[in-house]
PDB file of N, CA and C in Angstrom:
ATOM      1  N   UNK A   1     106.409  68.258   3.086  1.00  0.00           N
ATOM      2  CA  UNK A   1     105.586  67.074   3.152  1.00  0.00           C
ATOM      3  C   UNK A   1     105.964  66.197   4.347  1.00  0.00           C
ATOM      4  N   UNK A   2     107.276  66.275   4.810  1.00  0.00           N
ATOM      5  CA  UNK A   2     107.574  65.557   5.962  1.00  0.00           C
ATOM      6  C   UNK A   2     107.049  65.726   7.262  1.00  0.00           C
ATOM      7  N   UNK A   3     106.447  66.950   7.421  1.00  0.00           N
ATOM      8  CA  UNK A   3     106.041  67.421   8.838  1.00  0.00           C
ATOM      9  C   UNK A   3     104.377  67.323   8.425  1.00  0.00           C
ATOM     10  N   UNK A   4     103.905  67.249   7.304  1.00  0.00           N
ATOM     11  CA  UNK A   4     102.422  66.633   7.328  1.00  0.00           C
ATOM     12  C   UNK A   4     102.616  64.997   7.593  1.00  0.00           C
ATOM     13  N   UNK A   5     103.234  64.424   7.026  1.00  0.00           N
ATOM     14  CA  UNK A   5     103.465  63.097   7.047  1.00  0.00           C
ATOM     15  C   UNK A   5     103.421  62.893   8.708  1.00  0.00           C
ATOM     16  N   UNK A   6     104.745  63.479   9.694  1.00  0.00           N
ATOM     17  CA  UNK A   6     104.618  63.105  10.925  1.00  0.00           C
ATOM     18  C   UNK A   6     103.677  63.326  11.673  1.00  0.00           C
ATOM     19  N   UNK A   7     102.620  64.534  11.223  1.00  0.00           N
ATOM     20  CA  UNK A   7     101.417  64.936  11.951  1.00  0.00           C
ATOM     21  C   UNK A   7     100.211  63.606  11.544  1.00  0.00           C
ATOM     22  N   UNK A   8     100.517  63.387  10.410  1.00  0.00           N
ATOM     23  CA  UNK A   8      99.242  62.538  10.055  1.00  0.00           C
ATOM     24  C   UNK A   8      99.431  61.204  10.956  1.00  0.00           C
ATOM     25  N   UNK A   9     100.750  60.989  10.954  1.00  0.00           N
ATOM     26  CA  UNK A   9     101.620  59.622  12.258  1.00  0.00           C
ATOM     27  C   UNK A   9     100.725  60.120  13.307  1.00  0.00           C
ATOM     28  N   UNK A  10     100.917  60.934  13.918  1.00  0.00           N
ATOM     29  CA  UNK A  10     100.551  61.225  15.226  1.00  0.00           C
ATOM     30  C   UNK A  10      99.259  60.942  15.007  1.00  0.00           C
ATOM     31  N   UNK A  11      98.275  61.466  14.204  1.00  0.00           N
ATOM     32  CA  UNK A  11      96.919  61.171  14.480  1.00  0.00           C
ATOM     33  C   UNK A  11      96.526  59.954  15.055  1.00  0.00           C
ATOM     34  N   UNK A  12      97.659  59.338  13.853  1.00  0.00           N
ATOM     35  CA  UNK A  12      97.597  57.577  13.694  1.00  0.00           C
ATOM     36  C   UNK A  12      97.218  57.471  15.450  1.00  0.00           C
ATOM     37  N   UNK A  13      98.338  57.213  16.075  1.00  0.00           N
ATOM     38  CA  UNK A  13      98.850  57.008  17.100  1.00  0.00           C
ATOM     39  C   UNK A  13      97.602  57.443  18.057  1.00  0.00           C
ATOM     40  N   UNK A  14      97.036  58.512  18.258  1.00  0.00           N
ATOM     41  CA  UNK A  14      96.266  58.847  19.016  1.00  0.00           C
ATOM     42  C   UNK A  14      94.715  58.302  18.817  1.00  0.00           C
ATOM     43  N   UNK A  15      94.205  58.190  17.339  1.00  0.00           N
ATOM     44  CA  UNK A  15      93.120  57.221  17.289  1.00  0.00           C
ATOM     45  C   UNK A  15      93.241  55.973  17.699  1.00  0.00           C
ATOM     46  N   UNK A  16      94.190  55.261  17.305  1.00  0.00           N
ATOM     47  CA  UNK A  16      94.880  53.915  17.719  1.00  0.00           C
ATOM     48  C   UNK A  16      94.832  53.888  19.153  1.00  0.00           C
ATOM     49  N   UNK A  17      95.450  54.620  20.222  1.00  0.00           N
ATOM     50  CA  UNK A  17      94.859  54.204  21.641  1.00  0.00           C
ATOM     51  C   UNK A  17      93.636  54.590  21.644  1.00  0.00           C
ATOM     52  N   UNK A  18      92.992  55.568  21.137  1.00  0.00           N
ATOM     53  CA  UNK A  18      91.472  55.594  21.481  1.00  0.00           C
ATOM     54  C   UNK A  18      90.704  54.471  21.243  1.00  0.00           C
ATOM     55  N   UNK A  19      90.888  54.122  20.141  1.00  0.00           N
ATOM     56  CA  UNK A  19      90.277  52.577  19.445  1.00  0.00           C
ATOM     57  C   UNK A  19      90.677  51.279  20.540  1.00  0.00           C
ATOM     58  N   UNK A  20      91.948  51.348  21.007  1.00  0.00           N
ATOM     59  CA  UNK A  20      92.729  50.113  21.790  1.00  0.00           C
ATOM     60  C   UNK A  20      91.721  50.355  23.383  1.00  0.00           C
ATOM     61  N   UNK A  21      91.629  51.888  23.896  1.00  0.00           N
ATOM     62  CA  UNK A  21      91.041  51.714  25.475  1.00  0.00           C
ATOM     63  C   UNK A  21      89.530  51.439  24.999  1.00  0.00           C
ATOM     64  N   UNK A  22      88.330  51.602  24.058  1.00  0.00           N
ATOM     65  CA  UNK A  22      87.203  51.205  23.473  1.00  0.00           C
ATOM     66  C   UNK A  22      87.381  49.262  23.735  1.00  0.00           C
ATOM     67  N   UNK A  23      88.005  49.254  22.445  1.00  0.00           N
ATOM     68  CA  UNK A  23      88.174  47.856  22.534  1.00  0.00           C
ATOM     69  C   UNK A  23      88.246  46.462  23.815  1.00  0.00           C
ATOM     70  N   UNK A  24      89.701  47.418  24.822  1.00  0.00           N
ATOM     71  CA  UNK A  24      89.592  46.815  26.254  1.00  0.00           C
ATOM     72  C   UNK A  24      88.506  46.773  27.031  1.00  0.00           C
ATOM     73  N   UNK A  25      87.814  47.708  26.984  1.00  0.00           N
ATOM     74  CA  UNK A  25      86.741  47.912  27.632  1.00  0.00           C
ATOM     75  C   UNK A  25      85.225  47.502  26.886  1.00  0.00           C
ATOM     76  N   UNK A  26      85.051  46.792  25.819  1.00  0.00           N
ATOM     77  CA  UNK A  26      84.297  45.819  25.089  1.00  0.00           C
ATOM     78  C   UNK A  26      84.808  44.527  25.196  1.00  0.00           C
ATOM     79  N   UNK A  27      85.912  44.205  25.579  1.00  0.00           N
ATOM     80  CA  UNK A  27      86.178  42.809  25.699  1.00  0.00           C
ATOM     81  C   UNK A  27      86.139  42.696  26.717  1.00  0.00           C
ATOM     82  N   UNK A  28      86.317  43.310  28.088  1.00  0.00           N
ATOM     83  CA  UNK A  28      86.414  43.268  29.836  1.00  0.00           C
ATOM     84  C   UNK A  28      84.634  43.498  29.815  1.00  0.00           C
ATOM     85  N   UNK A  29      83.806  44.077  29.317  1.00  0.00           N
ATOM     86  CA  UNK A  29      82.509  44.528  29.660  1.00  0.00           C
ATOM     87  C   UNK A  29      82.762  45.392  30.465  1.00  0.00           C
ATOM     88  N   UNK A  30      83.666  46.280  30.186  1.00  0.00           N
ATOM     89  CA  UNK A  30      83.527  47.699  31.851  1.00  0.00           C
ATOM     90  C   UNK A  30      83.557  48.800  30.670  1.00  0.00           C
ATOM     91  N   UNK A  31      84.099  49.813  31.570  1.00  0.00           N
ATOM     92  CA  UNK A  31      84.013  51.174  30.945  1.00  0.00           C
ATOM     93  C   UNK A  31      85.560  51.804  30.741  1.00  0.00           C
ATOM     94  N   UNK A  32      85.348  52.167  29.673  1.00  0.00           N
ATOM     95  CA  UNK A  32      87.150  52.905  29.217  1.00  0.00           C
ATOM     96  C   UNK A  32      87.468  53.541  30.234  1.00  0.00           C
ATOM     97  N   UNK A  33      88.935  53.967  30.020  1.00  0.00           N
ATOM     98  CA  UNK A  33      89.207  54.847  31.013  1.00  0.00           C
ATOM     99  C   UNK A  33      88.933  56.495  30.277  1.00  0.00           C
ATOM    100  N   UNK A  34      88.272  57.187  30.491  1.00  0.00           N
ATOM    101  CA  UNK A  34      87.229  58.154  30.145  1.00  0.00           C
ATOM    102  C   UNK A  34      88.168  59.397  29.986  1.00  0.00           C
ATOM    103  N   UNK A  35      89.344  59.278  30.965  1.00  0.00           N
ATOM    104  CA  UNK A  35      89.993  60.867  30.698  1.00  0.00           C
ATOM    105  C   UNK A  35      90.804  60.570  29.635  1.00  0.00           C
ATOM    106  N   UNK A  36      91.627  59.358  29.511  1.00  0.00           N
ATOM    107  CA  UNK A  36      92.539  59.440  28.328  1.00  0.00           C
ATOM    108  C   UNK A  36      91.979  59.214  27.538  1.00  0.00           C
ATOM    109  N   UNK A  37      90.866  58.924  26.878  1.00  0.00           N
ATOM    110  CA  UNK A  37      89.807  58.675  25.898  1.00  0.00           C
ATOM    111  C   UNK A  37      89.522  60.110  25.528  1.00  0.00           C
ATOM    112  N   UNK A  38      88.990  61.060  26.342  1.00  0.00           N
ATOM    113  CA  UNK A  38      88.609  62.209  26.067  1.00  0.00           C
ATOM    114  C   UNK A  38      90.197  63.306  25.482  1.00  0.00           C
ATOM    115  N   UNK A  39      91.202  63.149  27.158  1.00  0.00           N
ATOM    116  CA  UNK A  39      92.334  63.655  26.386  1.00  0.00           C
ATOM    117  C   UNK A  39      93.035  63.238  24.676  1.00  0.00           C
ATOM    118  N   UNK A  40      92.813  62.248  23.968  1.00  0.00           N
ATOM    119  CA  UNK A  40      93.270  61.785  23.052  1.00  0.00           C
ATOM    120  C   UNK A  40      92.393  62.223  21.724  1.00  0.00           C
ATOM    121  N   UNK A  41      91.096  61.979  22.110  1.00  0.00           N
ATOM    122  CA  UNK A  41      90.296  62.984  21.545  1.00  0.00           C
ATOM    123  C   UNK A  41      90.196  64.235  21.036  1.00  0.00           C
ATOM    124  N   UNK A  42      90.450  65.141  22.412  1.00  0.00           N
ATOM    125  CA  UNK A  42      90.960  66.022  22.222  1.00  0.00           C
ATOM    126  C   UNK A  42      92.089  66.727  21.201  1.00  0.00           C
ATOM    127  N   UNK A  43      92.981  66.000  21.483  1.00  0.00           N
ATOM    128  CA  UNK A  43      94.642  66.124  20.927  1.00  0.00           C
ATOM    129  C   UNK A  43      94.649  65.896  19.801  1.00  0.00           C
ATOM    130  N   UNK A  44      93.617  65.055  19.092  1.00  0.00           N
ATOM    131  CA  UNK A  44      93.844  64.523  17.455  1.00  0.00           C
ATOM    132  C   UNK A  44      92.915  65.508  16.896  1.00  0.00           C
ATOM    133  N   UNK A  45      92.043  65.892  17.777  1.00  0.00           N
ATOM    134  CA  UNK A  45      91.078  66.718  17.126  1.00  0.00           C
ATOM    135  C   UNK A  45      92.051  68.578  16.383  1.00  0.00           C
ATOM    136  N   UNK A  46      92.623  68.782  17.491  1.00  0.00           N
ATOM    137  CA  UNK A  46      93.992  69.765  17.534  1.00  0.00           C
ATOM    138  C   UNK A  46      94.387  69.533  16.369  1.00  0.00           C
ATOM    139  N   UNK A  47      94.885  68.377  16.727  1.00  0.00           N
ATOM    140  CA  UNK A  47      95.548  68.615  15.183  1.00  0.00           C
ATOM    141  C   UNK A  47      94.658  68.169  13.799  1.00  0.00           C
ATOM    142  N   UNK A  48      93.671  67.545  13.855  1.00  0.00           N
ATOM    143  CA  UNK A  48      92.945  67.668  12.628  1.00  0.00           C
ATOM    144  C   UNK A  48      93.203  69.340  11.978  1.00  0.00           C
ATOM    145  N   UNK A  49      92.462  69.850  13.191  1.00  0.00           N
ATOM    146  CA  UNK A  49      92.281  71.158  12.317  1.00  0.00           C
ATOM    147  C   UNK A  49      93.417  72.064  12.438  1.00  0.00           C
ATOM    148  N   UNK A  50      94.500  71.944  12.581  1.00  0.00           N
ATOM    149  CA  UNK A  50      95.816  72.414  12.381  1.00  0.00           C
ATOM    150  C   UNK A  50      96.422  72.214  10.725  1.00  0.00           C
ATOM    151  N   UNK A  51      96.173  70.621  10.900  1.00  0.00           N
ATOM    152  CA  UNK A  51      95.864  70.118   9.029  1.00  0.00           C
ATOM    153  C   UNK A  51      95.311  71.171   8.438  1.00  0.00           C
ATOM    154  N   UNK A  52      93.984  70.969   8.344  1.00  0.00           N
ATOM    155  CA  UNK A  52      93.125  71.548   7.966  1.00  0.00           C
ATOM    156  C   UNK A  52      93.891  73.058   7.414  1.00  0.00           C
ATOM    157  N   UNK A  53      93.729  73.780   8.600  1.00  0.00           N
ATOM    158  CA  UNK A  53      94.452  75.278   8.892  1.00  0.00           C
ATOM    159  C   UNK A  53      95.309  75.036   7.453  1.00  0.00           C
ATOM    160  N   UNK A  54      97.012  74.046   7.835  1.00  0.00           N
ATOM    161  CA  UNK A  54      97.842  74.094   7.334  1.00  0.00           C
ATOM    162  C   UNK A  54      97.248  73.575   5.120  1.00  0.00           C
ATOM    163  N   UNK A  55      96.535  73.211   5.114  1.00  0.00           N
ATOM    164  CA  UNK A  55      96.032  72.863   4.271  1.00  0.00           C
ATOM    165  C   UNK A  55      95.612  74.005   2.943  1.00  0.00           C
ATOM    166  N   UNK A  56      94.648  74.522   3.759  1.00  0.00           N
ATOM    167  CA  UNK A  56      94.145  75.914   3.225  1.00  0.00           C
ATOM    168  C   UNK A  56      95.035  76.986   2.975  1.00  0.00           C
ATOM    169  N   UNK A  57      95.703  77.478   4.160  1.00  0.00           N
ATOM    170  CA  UNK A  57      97.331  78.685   4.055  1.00  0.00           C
ATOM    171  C   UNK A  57      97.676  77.844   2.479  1.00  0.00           C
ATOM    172  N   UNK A  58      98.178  76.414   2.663  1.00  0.00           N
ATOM    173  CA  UNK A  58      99.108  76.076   1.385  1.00  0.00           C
ATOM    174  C   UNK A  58      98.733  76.701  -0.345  1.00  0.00           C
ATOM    175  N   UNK A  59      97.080  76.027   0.038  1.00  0.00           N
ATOM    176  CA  UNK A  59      96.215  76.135  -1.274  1.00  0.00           C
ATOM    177  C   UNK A  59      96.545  78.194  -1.354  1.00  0.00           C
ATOM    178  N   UNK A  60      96.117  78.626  -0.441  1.00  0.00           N
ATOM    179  CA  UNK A  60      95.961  80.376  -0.662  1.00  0.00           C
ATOM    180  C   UNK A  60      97.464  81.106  -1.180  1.00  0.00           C
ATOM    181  N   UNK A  61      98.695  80.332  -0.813  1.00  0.00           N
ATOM    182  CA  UNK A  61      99.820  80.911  -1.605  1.00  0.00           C
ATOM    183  C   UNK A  61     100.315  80.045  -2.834  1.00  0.00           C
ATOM    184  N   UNK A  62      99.816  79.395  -3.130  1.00  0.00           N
ATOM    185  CA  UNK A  62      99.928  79.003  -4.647  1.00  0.00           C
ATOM    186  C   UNK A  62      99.458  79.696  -5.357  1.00  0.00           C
ATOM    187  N   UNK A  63      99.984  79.979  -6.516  1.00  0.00           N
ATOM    188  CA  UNK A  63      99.646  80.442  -7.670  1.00  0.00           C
ATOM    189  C   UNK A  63      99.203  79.974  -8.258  1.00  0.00           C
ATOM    190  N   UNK A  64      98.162  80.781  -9.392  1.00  0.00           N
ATOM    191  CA  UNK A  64      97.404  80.563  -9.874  1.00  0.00           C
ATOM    192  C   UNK A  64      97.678  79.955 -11.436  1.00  0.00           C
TER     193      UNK A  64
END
């Protein structure tokens, strides 16, 4: 449970600047900065479905 716990942190972390360069760039009236927006995107998305992945394996070796 500890290494889901730190993955789910990380998500944290990576929506959280996505949300923070959005935000700057609604309060300035300009435009985010677009690559780390996309890279961060990216990266949480990774690991969503790594979750996911890790999620399913768990459920399939439990017993019934």
């Amino acid at each position: 449970m500890a290494r889901v716990r730190a993955d789910l942190e990380r998500l944290h972390q990576l929506l959280q600047s996505v949300l923070r360069e959005v935000e700057q760039g609604i309060r300035a009236e300009t435009y985010p900065e677009w690559s780390g927006v996309k890279e961060n995107l990216l990266q949480a998305l990774e690991l969503v479905r790594k979750l996911e992945r890790d999620q399913l394996w768990d459920a399939l070796g439990k017993p019934s």
